[in-house]
Structure formats: structure tokens, C-alpha cells
Protein backbone atom coordinates (compact mmCIF):
# COMPACT_ATOMS: atom_id res chain seq x y z
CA UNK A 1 -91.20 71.58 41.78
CA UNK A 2 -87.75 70.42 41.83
CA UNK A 3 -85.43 71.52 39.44
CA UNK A 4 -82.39 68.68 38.05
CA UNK A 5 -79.67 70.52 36.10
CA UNK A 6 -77.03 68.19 34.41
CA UNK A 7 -73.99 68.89 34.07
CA UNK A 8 -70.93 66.32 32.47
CA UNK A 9 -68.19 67.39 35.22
CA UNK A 10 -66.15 69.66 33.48
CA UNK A 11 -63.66 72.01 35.05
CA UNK A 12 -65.81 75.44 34.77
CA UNK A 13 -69.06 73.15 35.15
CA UNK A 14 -68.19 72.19 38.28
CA UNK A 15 -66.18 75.69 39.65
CA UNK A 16 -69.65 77.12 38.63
CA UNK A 17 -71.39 74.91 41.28
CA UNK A 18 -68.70 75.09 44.11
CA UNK A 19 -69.24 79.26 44.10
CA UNK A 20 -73.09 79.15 43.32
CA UNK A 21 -73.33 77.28 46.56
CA UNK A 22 -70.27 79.08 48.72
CA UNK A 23 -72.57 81.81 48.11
CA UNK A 24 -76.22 80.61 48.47
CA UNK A 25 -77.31 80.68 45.49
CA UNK A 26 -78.95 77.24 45.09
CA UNK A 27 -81.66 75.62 47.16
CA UNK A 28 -83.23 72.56 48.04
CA UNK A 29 -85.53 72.79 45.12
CA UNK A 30 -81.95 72.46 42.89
CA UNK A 31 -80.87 69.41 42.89
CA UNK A 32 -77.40 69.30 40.14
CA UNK A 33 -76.97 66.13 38.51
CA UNK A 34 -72.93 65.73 37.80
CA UNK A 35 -71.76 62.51 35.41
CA UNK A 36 -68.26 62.65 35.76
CA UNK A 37 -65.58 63.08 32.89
CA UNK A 38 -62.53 63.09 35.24
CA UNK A 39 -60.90 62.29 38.62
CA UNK A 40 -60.03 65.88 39.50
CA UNK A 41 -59.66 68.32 42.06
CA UNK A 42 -62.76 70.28 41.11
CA UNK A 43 -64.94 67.36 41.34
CA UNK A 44 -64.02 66.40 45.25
CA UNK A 45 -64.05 70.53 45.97
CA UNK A 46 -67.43 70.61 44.59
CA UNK A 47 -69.01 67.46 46.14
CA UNK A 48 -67.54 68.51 49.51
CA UNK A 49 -68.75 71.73 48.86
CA UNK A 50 -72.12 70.53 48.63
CA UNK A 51 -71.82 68.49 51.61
CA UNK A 52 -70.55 71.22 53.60
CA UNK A 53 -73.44 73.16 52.93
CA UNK A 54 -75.55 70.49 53.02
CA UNK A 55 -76.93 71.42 49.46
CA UNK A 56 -78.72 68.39 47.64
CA UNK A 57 -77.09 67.02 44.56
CA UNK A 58 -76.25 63.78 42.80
CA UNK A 59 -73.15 61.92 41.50
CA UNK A 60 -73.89 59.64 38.90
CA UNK A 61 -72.70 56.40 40.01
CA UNK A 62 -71.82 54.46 35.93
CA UNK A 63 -70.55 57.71 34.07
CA UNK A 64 -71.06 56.88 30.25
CA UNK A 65 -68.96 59.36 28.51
CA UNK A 66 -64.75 59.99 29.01
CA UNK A 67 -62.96 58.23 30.81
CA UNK A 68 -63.72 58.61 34.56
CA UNK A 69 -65.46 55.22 35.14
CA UNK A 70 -62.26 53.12 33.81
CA UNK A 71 -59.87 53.07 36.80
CA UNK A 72 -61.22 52.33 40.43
CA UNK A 73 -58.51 53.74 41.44
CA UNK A 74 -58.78 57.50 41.81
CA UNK A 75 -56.01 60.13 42.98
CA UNK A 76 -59.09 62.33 43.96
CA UNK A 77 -61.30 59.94 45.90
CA UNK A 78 -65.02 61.15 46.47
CA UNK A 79 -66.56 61.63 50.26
CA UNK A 80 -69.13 59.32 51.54
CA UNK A 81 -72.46 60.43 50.82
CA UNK A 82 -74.29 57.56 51.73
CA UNK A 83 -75.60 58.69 54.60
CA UNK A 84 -76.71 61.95 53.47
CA UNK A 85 -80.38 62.41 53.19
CA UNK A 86 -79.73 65.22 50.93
CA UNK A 87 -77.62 63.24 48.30
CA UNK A 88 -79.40 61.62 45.55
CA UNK A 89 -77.91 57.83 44.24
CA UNK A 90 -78.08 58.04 40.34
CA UNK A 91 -77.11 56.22 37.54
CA UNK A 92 -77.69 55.84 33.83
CA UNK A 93 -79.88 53.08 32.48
CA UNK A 94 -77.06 51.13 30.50
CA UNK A 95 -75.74 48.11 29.88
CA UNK A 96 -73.12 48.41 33.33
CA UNK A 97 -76.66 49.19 35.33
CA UNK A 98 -76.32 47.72 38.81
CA UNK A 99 -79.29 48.18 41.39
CA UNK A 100 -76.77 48.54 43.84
CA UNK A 101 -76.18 51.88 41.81
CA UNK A 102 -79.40 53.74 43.18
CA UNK A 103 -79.56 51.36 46.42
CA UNK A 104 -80.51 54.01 48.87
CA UNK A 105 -80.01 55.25 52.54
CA UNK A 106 -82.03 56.48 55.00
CA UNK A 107 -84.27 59.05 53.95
CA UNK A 108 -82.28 59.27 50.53
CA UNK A 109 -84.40 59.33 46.93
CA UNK A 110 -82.99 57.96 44.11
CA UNK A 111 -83.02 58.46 40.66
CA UNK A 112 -82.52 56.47 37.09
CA UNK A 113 -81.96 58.21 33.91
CA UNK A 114 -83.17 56.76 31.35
CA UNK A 115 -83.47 57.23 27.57
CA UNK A 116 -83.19 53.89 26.01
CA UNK A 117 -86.83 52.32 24.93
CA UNK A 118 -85.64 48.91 24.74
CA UNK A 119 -83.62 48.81 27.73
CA UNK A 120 -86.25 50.84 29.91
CA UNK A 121 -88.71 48.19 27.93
CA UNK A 122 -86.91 45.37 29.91
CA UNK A 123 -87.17 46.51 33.27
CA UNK A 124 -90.50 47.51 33.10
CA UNK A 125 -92.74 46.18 36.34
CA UNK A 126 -89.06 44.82 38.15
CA UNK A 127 -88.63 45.46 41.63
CA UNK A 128 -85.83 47.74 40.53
CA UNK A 129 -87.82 49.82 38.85
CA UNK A 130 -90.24 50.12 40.94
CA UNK A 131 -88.19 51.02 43.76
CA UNK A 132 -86.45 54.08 42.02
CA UNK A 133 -88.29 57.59 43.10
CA UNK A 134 -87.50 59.95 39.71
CA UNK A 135 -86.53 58.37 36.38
CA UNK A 136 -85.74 61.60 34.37
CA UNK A 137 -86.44 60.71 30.51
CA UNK A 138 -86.91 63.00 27.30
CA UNK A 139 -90.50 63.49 26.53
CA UNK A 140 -90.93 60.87 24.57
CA UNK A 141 -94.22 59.06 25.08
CA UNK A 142 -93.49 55.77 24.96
CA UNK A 143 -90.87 56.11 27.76
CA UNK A 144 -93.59 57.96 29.55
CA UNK A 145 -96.18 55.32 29.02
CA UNK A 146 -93.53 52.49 30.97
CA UNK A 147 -92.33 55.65 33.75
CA UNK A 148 -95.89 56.65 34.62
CA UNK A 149 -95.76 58.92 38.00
CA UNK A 150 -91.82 58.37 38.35
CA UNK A 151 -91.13 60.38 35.22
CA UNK A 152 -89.44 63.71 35.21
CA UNK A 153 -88.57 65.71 31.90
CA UNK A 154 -84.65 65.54 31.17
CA UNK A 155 -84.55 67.86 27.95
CA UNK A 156 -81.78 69.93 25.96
CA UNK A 157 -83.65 73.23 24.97
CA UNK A 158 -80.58 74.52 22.94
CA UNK A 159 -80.75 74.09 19.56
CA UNK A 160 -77.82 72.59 18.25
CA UNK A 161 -75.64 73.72 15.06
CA UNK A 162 -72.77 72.37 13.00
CA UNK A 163 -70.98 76.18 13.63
CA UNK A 164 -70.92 78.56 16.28
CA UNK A 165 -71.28 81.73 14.06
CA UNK A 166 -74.59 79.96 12.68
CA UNK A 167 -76.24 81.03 15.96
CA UNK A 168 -76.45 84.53 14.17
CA UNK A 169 -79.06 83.25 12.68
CA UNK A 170 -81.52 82.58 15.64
CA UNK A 171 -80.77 85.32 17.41
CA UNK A 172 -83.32 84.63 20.28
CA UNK A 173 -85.53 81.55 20.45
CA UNK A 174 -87.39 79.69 23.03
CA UNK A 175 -85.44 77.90 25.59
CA UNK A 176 -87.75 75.70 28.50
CA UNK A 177 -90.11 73.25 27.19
CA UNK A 178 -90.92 72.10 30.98
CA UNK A 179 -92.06 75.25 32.54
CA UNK A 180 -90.62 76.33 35.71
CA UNK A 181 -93.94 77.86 37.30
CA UNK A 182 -96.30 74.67 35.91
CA UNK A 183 -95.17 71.64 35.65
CA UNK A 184 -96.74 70.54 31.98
CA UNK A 185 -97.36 66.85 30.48
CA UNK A 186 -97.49 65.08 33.49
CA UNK A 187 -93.90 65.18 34.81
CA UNK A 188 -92.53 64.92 38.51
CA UNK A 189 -89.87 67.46 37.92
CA UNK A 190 -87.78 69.01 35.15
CA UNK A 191 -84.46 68.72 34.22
CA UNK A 192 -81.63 70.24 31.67
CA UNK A 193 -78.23 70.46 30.14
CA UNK A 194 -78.47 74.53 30.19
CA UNK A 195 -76.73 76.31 27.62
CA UNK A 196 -74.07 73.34 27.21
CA UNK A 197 -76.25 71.01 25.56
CA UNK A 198 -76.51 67.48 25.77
CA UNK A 199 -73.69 66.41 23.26
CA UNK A 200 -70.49 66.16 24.91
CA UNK A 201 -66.84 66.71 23.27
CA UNK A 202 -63.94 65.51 25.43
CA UNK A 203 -62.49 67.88 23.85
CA UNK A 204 -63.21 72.33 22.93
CA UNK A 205 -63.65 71.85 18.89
CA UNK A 206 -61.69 75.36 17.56
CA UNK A 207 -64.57 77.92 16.25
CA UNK A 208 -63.87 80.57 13.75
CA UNK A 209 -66.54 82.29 15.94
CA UNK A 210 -67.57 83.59 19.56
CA UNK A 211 -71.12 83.16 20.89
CA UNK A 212 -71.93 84.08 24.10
CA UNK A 213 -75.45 82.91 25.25
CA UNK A 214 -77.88 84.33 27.72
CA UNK A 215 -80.92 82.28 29.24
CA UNK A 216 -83.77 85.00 30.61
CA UNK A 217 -87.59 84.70 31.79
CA UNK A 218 -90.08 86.77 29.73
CA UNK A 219 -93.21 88.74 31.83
CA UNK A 220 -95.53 85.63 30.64
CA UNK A 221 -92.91 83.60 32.80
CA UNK A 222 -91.49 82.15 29.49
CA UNK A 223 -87.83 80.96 29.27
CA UNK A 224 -85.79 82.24 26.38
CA UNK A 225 -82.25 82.34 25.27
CA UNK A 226 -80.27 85.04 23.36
CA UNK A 227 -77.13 84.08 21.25
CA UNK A 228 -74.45 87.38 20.59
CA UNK A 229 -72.13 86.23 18.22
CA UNK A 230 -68.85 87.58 16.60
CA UNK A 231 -68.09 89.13 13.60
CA UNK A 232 -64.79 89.19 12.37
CA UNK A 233 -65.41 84.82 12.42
CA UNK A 234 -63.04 84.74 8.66
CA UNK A 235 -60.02 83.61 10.41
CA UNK A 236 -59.81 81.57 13.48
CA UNK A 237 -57.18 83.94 15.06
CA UNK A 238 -57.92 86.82 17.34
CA UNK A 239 -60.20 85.28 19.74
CA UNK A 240 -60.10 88.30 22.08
CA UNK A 241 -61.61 90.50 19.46
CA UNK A 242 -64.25 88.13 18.86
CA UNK A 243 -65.33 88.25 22.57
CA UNK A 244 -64.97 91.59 23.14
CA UNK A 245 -67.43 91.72 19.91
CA UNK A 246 -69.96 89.63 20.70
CA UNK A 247 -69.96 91.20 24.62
CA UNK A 248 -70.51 94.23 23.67
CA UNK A 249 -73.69 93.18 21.57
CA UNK A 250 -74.45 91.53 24.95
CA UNK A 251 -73.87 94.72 26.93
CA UNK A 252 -76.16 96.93 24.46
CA UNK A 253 -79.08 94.14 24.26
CA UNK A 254 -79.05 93.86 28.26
CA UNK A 255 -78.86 97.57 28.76
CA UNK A 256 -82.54 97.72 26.73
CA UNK A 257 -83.85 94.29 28.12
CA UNK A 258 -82.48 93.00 31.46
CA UNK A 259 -83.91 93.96 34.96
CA UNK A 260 -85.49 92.67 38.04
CA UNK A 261 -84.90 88.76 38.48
CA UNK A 262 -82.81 88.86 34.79
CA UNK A 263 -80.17 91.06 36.37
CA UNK A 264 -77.79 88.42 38.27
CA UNK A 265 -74.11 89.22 40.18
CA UNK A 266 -73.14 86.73 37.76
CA UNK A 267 -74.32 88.55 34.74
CA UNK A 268 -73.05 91.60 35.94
CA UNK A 269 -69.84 89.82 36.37
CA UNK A 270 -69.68 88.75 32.63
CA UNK A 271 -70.97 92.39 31.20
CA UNK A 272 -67.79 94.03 33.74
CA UNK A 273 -65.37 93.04 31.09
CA UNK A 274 -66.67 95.13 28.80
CA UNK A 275 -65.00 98.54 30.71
CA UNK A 276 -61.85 96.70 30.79
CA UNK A 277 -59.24 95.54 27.90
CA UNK A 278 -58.92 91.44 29.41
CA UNK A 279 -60.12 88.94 27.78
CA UNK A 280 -61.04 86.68 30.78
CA UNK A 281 -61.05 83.00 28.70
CA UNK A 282 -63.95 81.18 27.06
CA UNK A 283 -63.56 78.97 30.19
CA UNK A 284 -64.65 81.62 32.66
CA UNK A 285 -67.61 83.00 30.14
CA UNK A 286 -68.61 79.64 30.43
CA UNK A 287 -68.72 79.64 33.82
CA UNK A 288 -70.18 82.78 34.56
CA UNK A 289 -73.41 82.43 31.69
CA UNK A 290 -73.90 78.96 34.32
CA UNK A 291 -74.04 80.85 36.75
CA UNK A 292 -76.35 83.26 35.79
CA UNK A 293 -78.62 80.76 34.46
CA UNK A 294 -78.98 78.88 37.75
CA UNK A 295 -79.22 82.18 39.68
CA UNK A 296 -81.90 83.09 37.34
CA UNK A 297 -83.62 79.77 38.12
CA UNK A 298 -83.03 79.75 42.05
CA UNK A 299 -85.20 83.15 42.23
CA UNK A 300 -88.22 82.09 40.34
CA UNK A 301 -88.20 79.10 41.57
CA UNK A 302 -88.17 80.51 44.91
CA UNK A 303 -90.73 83.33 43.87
CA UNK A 304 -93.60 83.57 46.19
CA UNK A 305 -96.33 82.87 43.87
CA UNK A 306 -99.31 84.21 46.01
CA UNK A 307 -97.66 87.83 45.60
């Protein structure tokens, strides 16, 4: 069962990555999927990261959202990673598609995401097609139908609202639709956007609120995710407060709930600034509830499942 988180490139999206894998905490059955928003710093740190530690990952070669795939040009310039048998050619099935976008090297797999019908429609039974190993769609059967065997699940579990503080209102809800311990409907692999969701802003949009989100496995091996949100959400000032108010929900919910594989460095990272007075930035909250959710998903899917 291999695992395909995506991620859109950002700056704590991809600082997340570079330390997950500095410290070992991803595997070959993690494979990150990164469609790049900008030529930065953090993007070549992480993919040479990766390559240091020769952990397997993908670049997404035609980048559909911001503006990384305008200028050829970059000040950042990528490593070659076409001859590493444990990098992954992508792309997105869109109107720039090129085969020579997933063309792959030696002992290399490729992989085509794809959630247009009518485009997917028009390569069906093409050489190119054919030739692709994973094409990771939404579960959506007619896209299945055309995929067949090549088709892993890319899905975005978290429910999306119009405002932050409206996450009150679910509280805790089912997260995984693909299961991690049984691969369900047919798929070759599962993929998703984690608690970032699948909607991208180039831009933060201001919140009158603070959520913080926390993805944990049930005993029945479900996936779930917990939202702790602010209170004092009237204003759009004091954004420290409204941290410090939704962590310490966090830090009284965990303290009754989270053990065993639940209880990750990264999570006890996040619940450390609650016995100090620093408000660490929405940036690094973001990076550390990554974190934890792909340290979460590293052990069980590393779980010896004889035991």
C-alpha cells in the first residue's frame, strides 16, 4: 500500500517535508506529491533533501495553480532526478499535458493525475495512457471505469467551510475514505491533501477565528479529524489569544484521548506551547499538525499487521 500525500509547495508545506525526512520519519511506502507554487529556496532544500536521503517523492512536472510554471527561468533551479529510481515523473492531465512529462527512467514509475472526464475520455486506450503506472483520480466511477487497474484514490477528506470558526460546529468527523490498512473500491493506492484541503489560495484569507486541526486513528483503525477552534472570533484582532484558546482545548482533548501511535514528537511539539506565553505563528502550527499527520501515517503504515 503506498501512500501519495499532495501537497501545493508552500513554504511550511514543504519545511514540513525537509524535517520529516532529516529525521526518518517517512518511508518508501510515502511517496509526497509537490505541485509547485513558487521558485524558492524551500522547494530545492526539500527536493535535495529527498534525494539525499534517497526518500521517494514526485515533482509535478505542468504545475496548474500560481505562478511557478510561467518563467523557465528559475533563480532556484531543481536537481536532476531523472535518474533516480526513487523519483516519480508526474504531471496533471491538462491542456499543457506533454508525454514527455511522465517519460520515465530506468526503473522509475510514473504517474498522471487526472480529474477531468472529458480530457481523461480522450486519451483513453493511447499509448500514453497506457504507459503511465498510477493515475490518481477522485472516486468517481466513470474515471474509474476508463483507469481500470492504474487507478489510485486522490481525495480531500476535509470538509470544507465558508469560515474557520464554523468548524465549531463539527467538532470531530470522519477523515479517510481510502483506508490505510485495506485498500477499498478497487484502488492501487491512496492519496490526499491532509488537513490543507484541495482548494488552494495564493494567498492566507484573514479569519476572525483560529482552528487548529488534529488527524488521529480510532482502535477500529478508522481515520478521524478533530477541529479546536477559538472563541473570542468577534474581532479579527488578537490572534495570539485565539491560539492560545483553541490549544488549550487541544491540550485538554489530547490529555483524555491521545496515546500509543496518536502521540507524535510533532504533536508534542505543537501541545509545548501551551506551558509557554509565545505564540509560535499560524505558519509553524501549520507545519507541525503536517507533521504529525504524516508521522501518524508512517507508523501504521509501517505496523506489522501479523502482531
Amino acid at each position: 500500500m503506498i501512500y501519495f500525500p499532495y501537497f501545493r509547495g508552500r513554504m511550511y508545506d514543504l519545511l514540513a517535508l525537509k524535517e520529516l525526512c532529516e529525521q526518518k520519519q517517512l518511508s518508501s511506502k510515502i511517496v509526497p506529491i509537490i505541485e509547485p507554487v513558487r521558485d524558492s529556496k524551500e522547494l530545492q532544500q526539500t527536493v535535495q533533501t529527498f534525494i539525499d536521503h534517497e526518500q521517494p517523492f514526485s515533482v509535478i512536472a505542468n504545475p496548474q495553480v500560481s505562478v511557478y510554471g510561467l518563467n523557465d527561468t528559475k533563480l532556484y533551479p531543481l536537481p536532476d532526478v531523472n535518474n533516480l529510481d526513487f523519483y516519480y515523473p508526474s504531471a496533471i492531465l491538462a491542456a499543457d499535458f506533454s508525454s514527455d512529462f511522465v517519460k520515465t527512467g530506468k526503473n522509475q514509475q510514473s504517474l498522471l493525475i487526472a480529474k477531468n472526464y472529458e480530457l481523461l475520455k480522450a486519451y483513453k486506450g493511447t499509448p500514453v495512457l497506457k504507459a503511465v503506472d498510477k493515475v490518481l483520480i477522485p472516486d468517481v466511477a466513470r474515471i474509474h471505469k476508463i483507469v481500470g487497474q492504474q487507478a489510485a484514490s486522490l481525495t480531500d477528506p476535509l470538509t470544507f467551510v465558508r469560515h474557520v470558526e464554523d468548524y465549531a460546529d463539527l467538532d470531530d468527523e470522519f477523515f479517510e475514505p481510502a483506508d490505510w490498512y485495506h485498500q477499498i473500491g478497487n484502488y492501487n493506492g491512496f492519496g490526499d491533501y491532509s488537513m490543507v484541503g484541495h482548494v488552494y489560495f495564493d494567498k492566507g484569507m484573514p479569519s476572525r477565528a483560529i482552528a487548529l486541526h488534529l488527524i488521529y486513528v480510532t482502535k477500529d483503525g478508522t481515520l478521524r479529524i478533530h477541529h479546536f477552534v477559538s472563541d473570542s472570533n468577534e474581532k479579527m484582532s488578537g490572534q495570539k489569544d485565539k491560539f492560545f484558546e483553541a490549544l488549550r482545548k487541544m491540550i485538554a482533548w489530547c490529555s483524555e484521548n491521545i496515546k500509543g501511535l496518536n502521540a507524535t514528537p510533532a504533536l508534542a511539539e505543537l501541545l509545548e506551547y501551551g506551558n509557554h506565553d509565545k505564540f509560535p505563528g499560524l505558519g509553524m502550527v501549520k507545519k507541525l499538525s503536517l507533521m504529525h499527520h504524516l508521522e501518524l501515517m508512517n507508523r501504521l503504515l509501517n505496523l506489522d499487521k501479523k502482531s
